[in-house]
Each structure stands twice: as C-alpha cells, then as structure tokens.
C-alpha atoms as a PDB file:
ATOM      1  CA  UNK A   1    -164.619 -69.324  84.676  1.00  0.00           C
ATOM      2  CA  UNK A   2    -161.360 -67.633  83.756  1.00  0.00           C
ATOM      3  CA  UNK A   3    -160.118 -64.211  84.863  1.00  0.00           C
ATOM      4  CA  UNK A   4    -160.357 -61.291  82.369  1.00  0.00           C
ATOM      5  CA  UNK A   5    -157.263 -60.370  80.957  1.00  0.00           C
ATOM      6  CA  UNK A   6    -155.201 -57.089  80.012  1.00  0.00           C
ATOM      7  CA  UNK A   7    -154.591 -56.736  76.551  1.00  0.00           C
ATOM      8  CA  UNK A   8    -152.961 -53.396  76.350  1.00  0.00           C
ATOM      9  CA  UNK A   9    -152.378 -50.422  78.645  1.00  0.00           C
ATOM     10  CA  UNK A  10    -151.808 -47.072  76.126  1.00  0.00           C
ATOM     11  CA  UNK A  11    -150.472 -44.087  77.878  1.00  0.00           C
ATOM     12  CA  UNK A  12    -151.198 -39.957  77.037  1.00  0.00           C
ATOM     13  CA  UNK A  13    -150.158 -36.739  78.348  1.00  0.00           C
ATOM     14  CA  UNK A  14    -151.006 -33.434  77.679  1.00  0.00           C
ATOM     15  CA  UNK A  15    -147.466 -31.676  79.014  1.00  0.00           C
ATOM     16  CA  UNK A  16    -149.003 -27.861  79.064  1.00  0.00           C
ATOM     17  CA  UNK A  17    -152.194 -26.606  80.273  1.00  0.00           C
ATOM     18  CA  UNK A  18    -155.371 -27.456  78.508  1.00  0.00           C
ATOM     19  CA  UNK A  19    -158.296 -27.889  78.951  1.00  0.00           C
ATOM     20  CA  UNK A  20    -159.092 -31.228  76.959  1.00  0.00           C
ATOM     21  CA  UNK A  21    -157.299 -33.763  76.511  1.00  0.00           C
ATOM     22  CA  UNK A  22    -156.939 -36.681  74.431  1.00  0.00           C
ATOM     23  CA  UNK A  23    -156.876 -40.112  75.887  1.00  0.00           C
ATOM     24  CA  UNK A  24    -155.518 -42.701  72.832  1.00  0.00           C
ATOM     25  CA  UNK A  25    -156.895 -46.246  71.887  1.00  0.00           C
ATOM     26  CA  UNK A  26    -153.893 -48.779  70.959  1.00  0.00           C
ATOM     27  CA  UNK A  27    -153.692 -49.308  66.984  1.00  0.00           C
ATOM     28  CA  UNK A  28    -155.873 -52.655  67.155  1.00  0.00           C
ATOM     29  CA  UNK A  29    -158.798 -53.282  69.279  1.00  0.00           C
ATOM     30  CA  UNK A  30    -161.342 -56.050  69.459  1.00  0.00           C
ATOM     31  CA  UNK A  31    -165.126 -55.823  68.906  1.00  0.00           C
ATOM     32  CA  UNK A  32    -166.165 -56.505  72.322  1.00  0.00           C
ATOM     33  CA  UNK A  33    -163.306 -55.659  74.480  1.00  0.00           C
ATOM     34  CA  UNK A  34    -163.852 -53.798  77.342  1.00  0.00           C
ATOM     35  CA  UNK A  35    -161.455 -50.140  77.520  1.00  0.00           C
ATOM     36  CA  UNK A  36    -161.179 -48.502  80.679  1.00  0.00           C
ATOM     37  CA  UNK A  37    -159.355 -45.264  80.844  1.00  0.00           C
ATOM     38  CA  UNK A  38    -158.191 -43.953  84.312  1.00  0.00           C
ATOM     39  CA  UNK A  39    -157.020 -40.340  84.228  1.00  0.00           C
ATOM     40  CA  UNK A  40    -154.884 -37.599  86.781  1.00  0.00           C
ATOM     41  CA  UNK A  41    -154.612 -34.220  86.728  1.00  0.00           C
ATOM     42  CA  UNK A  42    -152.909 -31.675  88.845  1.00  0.00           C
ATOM     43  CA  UNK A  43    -154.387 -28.097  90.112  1.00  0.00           C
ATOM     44  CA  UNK A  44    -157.955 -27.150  88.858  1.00  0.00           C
ATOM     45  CA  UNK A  45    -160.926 -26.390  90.417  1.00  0.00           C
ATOM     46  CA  UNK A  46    -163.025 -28.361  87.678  1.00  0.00           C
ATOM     47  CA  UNK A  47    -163.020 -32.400  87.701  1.00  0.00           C
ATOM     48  CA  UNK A  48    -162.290 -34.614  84.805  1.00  0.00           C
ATOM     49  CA  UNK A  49    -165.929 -34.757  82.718  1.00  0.00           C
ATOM     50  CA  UNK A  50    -166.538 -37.434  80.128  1.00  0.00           C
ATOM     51  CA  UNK A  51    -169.706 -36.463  78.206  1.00  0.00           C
ATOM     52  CA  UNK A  52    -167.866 -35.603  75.718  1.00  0.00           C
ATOM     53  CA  UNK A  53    -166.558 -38.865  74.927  1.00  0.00           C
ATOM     54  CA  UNK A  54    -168.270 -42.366  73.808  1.00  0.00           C
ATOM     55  CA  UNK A  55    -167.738 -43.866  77.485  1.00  0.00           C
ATOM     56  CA  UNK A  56    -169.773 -43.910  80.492  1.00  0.00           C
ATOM     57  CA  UNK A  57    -167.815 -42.225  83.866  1.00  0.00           C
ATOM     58  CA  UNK A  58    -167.580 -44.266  86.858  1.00  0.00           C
ATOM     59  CA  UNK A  59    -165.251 -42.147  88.573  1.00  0.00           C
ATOM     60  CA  UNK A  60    -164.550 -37.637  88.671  1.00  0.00           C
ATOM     61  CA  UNK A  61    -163.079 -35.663  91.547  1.00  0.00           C
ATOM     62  CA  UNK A  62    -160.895 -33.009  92.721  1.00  0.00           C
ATOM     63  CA  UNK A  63    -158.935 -32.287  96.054  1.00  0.00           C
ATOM     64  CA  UNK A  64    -158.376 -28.640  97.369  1.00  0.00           C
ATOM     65  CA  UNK A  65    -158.323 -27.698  93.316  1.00  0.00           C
ATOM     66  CA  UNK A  66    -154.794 -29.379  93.948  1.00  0.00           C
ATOM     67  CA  UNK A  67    -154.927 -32.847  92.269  1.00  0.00           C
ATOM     68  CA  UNK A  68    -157.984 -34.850  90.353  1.00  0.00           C
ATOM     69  CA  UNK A  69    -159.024 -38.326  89.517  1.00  0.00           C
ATOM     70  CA  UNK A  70    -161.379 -39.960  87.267  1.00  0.00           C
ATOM     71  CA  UNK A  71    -162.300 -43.155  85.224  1.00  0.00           C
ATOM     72  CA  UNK A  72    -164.495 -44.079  82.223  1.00  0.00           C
ATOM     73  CA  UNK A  73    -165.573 -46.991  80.447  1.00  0.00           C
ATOM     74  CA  UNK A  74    -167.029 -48.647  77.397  1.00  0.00           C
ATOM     75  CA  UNK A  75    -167.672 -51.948  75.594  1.00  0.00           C
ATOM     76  CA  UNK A  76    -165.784 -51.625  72.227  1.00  0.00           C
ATOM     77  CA  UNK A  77    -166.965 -51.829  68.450  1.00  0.00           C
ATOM     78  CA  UNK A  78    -163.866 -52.799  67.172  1.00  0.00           C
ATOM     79  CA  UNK A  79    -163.898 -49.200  65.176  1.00  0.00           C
ATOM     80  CA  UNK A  80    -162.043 -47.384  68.283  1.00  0.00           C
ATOM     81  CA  UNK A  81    -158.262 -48.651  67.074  1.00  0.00           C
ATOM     82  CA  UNK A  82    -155.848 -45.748  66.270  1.00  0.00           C
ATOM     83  CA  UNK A  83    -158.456 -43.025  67.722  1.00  0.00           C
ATOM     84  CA  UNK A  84    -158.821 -41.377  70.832  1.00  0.00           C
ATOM     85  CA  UNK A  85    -161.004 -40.072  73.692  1.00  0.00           C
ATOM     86  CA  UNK A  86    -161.536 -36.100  74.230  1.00  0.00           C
ATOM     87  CA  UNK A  87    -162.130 -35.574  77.800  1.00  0.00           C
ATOM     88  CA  UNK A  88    -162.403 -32.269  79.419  1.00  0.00           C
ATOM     89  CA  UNK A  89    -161.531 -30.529  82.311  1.00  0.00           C
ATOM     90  CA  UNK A  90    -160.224 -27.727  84.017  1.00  0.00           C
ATOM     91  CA  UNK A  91    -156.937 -25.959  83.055  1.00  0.00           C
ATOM     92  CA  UNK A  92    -154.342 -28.560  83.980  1.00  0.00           C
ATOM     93  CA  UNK A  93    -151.671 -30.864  82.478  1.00  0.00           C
ATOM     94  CA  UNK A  94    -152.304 -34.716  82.478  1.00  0.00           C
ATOM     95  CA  UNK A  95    -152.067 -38.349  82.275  1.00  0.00           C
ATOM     96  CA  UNK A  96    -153.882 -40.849  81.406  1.00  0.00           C
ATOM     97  CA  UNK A  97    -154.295 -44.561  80.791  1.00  0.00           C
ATOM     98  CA  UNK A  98    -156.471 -46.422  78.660  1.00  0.00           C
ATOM     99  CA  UNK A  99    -156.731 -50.089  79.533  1.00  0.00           C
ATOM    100  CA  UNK A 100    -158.308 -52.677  76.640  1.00  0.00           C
ATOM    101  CA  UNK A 101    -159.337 -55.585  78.497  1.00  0.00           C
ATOM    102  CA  UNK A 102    -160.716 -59.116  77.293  1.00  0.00           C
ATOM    103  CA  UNK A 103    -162.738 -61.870  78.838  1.00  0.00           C
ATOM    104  CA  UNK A 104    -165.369 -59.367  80.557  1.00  0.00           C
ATOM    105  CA  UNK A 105    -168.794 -59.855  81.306  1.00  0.00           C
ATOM    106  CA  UNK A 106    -170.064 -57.836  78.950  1.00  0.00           C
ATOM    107  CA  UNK A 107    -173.551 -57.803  80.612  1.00  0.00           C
ATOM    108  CA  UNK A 108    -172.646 -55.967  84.137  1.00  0.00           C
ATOM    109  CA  UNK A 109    -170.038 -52.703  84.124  1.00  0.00           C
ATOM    110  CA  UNK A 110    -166.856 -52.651  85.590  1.00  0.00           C
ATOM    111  CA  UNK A 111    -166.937 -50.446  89.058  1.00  0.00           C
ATOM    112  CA  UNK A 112    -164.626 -48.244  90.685  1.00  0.00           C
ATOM    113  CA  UNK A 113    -164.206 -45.835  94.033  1.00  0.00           C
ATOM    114  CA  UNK A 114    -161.938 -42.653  93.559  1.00  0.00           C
ATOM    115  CA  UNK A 115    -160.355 -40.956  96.411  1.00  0.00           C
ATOM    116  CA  UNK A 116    -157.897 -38.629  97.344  1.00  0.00           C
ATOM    117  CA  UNK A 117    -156.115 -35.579  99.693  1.00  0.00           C
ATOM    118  CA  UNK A 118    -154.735 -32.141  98.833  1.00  0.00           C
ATOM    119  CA  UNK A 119    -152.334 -32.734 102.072  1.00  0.00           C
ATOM    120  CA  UNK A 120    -148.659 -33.919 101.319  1.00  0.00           C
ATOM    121  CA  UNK A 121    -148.299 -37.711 101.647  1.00  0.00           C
ATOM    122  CA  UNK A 122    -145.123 -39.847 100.041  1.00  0.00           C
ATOM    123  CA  UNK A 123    -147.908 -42.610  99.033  1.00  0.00           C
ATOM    124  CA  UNK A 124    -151.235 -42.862  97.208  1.00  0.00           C
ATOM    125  CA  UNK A 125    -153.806 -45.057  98.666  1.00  0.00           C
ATOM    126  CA  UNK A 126    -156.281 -47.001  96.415  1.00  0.00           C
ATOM    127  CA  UNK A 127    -159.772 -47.427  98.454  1.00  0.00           C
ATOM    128  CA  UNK A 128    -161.660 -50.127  99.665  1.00  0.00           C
ATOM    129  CA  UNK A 129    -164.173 -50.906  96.642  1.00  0.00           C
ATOM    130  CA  UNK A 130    -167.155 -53.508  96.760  1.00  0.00           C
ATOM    131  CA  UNK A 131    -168.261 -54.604  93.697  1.00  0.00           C
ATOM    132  CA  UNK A 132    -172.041 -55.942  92.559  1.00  0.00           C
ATOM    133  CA  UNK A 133    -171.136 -59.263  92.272  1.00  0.00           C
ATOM    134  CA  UNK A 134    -169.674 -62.050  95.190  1.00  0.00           C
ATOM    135  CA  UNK A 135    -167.332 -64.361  94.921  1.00  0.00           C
ATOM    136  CA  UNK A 136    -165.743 -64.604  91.373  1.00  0.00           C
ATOM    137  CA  UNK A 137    -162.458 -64.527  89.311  1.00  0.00           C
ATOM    138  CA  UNK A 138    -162.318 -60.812  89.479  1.00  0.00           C
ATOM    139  CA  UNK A 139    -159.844 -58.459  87.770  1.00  0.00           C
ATOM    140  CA  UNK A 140    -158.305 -55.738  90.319  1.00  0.00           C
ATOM    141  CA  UNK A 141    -157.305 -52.521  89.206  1.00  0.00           C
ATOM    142  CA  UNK A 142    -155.104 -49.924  91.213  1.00  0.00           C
ATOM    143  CA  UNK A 143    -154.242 -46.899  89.802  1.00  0.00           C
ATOM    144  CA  UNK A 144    -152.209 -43.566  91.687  1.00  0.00           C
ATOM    145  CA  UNK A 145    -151.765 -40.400  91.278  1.00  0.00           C
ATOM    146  CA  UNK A 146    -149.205 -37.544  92.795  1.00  0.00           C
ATOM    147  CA  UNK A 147    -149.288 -33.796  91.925  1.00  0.00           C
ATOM    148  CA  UNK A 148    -145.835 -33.913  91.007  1.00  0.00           C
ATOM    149  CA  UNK A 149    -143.648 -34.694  88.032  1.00  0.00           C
ATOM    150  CA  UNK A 150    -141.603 -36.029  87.256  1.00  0.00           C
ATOM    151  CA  UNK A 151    -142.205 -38.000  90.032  1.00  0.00           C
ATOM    152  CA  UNK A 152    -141.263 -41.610  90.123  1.00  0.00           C
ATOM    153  CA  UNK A 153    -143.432 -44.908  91.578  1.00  0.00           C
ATOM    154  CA  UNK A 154    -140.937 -46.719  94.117  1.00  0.00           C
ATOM    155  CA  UNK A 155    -143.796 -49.319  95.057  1.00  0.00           C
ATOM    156  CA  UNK A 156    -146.348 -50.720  93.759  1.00  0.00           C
ATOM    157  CA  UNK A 157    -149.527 -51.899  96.066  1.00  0.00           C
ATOM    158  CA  UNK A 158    -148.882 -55.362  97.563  1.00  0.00           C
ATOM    159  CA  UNK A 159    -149.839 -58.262  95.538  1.00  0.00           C
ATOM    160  CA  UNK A 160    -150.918 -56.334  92.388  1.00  0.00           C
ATOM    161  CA  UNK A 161    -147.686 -57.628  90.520  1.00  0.00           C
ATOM    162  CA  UNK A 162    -149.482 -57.578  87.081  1.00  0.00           C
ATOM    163  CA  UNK A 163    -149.284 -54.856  84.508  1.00  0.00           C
ATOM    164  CA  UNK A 164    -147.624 -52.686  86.930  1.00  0.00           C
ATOM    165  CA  UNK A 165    -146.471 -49.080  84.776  1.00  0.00           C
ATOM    166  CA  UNK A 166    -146.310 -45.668  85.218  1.00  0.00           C
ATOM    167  CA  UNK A 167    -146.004 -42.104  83.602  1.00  0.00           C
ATOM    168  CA  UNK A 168    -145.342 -38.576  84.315  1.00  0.00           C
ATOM    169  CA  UNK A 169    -145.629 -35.040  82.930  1.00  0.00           C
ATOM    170  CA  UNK A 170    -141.979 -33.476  82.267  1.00  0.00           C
ATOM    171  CA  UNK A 171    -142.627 -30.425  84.081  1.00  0.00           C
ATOM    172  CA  UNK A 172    -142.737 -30.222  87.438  1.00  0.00           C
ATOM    173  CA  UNK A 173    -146.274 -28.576  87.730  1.00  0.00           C
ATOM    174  CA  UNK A 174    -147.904 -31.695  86.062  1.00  0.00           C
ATOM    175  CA  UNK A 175    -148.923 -35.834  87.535  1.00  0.00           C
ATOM    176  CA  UNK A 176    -147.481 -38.596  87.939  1.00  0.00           C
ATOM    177  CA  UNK A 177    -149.437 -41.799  87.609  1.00  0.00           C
ATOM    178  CA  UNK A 178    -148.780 -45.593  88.141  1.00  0.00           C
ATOM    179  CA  UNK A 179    -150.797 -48.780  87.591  1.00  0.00           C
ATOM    180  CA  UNK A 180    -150.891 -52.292  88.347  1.00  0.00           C
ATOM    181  CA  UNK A 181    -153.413 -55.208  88.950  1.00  0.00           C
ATOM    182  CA  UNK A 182    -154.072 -58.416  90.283  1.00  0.00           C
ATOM    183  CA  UNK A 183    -156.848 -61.815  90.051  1.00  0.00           C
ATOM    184  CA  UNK A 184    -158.674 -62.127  92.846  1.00  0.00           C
ATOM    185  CA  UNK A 185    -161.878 -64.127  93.552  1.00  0.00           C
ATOM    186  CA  UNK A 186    -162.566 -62.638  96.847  1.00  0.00           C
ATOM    187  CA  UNK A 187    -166.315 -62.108  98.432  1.00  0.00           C
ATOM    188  CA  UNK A 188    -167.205 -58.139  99.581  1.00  0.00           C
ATOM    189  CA  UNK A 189    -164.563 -55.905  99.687  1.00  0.00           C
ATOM    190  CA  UNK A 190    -160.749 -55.638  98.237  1.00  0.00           C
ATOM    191  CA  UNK A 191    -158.715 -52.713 100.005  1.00  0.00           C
ATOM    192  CA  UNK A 192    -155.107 -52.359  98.124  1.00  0.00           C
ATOM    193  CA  UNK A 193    -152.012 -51.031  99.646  1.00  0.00           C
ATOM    194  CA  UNK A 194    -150.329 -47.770  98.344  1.00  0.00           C
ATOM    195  CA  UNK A 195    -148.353 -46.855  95.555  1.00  0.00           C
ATOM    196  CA  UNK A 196    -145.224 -45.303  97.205  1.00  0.00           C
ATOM    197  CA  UNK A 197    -144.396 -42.202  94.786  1.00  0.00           C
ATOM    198  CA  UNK A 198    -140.644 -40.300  95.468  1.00  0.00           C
ATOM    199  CA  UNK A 199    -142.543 -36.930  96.930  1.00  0.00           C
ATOM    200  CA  UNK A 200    -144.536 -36.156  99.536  1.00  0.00           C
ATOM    201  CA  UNK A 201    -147.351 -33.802  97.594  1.00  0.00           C
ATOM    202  CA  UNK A 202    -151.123 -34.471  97.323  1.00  0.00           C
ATOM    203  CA  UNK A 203    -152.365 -37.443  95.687  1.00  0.00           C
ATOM    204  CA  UNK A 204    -155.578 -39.077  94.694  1.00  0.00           C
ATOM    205  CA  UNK A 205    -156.177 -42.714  93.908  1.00  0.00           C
ATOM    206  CA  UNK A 206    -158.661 -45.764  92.070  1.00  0.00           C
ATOM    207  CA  UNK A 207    -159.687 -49.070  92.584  1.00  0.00           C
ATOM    208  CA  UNK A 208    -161.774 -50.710  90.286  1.00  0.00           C
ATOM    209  CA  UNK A 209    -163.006 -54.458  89.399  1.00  0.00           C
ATOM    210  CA  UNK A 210    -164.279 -56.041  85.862  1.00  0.00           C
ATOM    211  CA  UNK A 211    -166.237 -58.955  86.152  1.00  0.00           C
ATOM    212  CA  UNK A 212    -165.389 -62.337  84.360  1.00  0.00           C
ATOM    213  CA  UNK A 213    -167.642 -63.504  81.454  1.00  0.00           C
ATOM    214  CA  UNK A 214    -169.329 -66.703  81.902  1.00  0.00           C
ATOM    215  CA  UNK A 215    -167.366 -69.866  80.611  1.00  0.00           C
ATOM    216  CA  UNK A 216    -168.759 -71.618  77.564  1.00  0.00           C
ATOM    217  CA  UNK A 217    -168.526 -75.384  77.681  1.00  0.00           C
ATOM    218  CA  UNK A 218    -166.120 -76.706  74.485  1.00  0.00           C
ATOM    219  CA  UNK A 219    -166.792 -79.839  72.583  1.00  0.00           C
ATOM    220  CA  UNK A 220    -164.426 -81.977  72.910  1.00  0.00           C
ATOM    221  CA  UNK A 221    -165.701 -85.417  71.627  1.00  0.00           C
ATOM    222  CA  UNK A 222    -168.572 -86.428  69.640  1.00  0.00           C
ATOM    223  CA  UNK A 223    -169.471 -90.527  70.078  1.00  0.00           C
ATOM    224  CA  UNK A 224    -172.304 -91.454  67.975  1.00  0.00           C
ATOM    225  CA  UNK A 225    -172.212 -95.188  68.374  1.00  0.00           C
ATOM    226  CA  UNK A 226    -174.057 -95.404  72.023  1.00  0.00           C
ATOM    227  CA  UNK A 227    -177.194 -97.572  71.862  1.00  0.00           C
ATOM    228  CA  UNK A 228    -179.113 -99.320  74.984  1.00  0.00           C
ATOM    229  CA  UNK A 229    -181.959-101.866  74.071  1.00  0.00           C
ATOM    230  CA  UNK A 230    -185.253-101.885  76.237  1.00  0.00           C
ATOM    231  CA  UNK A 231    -185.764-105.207  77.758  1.00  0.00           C
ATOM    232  CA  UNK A 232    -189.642-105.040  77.788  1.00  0.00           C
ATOM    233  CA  UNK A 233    -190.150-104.485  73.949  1.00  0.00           C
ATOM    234  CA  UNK A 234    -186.458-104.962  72.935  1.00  0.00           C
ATOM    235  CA  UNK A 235    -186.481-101.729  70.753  1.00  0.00           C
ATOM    236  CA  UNK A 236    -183.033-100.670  70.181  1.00  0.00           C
ATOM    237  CA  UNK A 237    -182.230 -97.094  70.925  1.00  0.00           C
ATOM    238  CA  UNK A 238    -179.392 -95.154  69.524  1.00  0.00           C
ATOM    239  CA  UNK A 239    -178.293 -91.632  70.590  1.00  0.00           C
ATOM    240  CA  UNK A 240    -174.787 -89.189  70.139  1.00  0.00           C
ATOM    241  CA  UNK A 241    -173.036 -88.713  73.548  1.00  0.00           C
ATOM    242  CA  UNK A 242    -171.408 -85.517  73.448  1.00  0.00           C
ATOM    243  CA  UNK A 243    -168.243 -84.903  76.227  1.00  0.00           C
ATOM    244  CA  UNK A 244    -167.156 -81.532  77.342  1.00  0.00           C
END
C-alpha cells in the first residue's frame, strides 16, 4: 500500500467583497483524482456553503462573524481541468485552495474537523481528527487561517514538511491561509501543531485525512515450463507459475 500523493495545490482569491467566489481546478486533471478544496474567509455572519458546486462539504463554520472555514470534496471526471468551483457565502473576501490528489481510495471519502476562535491568537491550531479507517498509509492535511492580510505563515505545523504554501488577500481586511501535509500510518487520532501566522487576530483551522487505495499486485514474471509428474499413475502435469 502506498501513500496518496499531491498532484497540484491551485490557489484563488477574491480581493473585494463578494459573495461567491470561485475556487479554480489546475489546467489538467485526471479521471479519478480526488480534489479537495479548503477555503477562509474573514468577517461574515454566513459560513462557506457548497451546494452550489459539484462537491460534497465536509467542513463550514464561522467564529464571532469574524473569520470562517470550510472544505469540500469530489472524485474527478477528468472534465474539471481549466474550470472552477462557485461557492457561496457571506459578504467577505477570500482564499482558497484546491488540492488534486492521486492514489485515493476512491471507495471511502476523505474526512476533516474545522475549528476556530474570534479571540486574537499569533497561531492557528489544526484539530485533533479521527478518521474511519485504523492503521494505514494515510495522507495528513493541515490547513490555517488568520483574519488578516497580508499576513505571513512563519511556521508551519511540526512534521507536515510536504506541500507546505500559503496565500493572502492584499488588503488588510481579507485572510491569510497556509497549507502543508504529511504520511502518516498512525491508528485513532492525529493532532497537528500550529501554523504560526505574523499577527495575533482570530483564526480558524482544518485537519483532514484521504485514505490510500488498495495496492494491486504487478506481474512480474510469467514461467510456463513448471510440470510435476504423479507417482501413482505417472500423469504428467504442466501448469504457468506466475510471480508478483
């Protein structure tokens, strides 16, 4: 079993206040691949809301009206290249991330826990999250948010050295977001440190896991010459001996 992989992280903003925004796909994505788009916000009184889109939410709130989280998902068609996600919400500027990644089980949905404060605090703090399934090679997510920009990350959680990147609104009344991840086969729960973010403000936060897809066994070597003769009637039997 191998650990799912990140293909590409695409980044969006909506730098004035709106109230949907558009979340983009990369140019090129597989038939199959898993995209996960995490998403901030900063002051509104209405949480990010998905139906609009082709993905299934695992993850919406807000904090005090202050600062907002949320995360989506969906199992790709290949079609979704060069196109985008329309996700609504209150009046707000954003950020968001969409994630593409490969080697998912595409039987059992990636999970997540949001959570969050609308008091100051210099870091954002990923919860403890507990997926369906034990001990496997599990892709980690972590992903931050501060009501602030441009605010930038100073650290990332500890040991999620993978894929770590960031964004931020250019006005000051907007997010600022960072990601990173890490393989882990762990059983129960994975708690990740904080981002560390250059301003104490309020902040909200994700963790989320994707599942590895079962391995499929390779042929490697066909023999077709095996043969073992039966010492009671002497019939000779021949077979093809396959190694993997």
């Amino acid at each position: 079993m191998a650990y799912p992989a990140v293909s590409s992280i695409t980044k969006s903003r909506e730098d004035s206040d709106v109230t949907t925004s558009n979340a983009a796909y990369p140019g090129t994505v597989a038939s199959g691949d898993l995209a996960i788009l995490f998403v901030g916000m900063d002051g509104s009184a209405t949480a990010p809301n998905f139906s609009a889109t082709g993905m299934t939410g695992l993850t919406s709130a807000q904090y005090g009206s202050v600062v907002g989280q949320g995360s989506a998902y969906k199992v790709c068609t290949g079609s979704e290249g060069g196109t985008t996600e329309d996700w609504t919400h209150g009046t707000a500027q954003t950020c968001s991330m969409m994630v593409i990644i490969a080697g998912h089980d595409s039987g059992t949905a990636p999970s997540a826990t949001g959570a969050g404060s609308s008091t100051g605090a210099s870091t954002a703090d990923p919860p403890s999250h507990t997926p369906s399934w034990s001990s496997e090679d599990t892709l980690w997510i972590a992903f931050g948010i501060k009501n602030d920009a441009p605010t930038t990350v100073s650290a990332y959680p500890t040991n999620y050295a993978d894929n770590q990147d960031s964004d931020a609104n250019t006005a000051a009344a907007g997010v600022s977001v960072g990601i990173a991840t890490r393989e882990l086969n762990t059983a129960g729960a994975e708690d990740p440190g904080t981002f560390t973010f250059s301003s104490s403000v309020a902040w909200a936060a994700i963790t989320a896991a994707v599942r590895p897809g079962s391995s499929v066994p390779v042929i490697t070597d066909v023999n077709t010459t095996e043969s073992w003769t039966d010492g009671a009637t002497g019939l000779v039997i021949t077979g093809t001996t396959f190694v993997v």
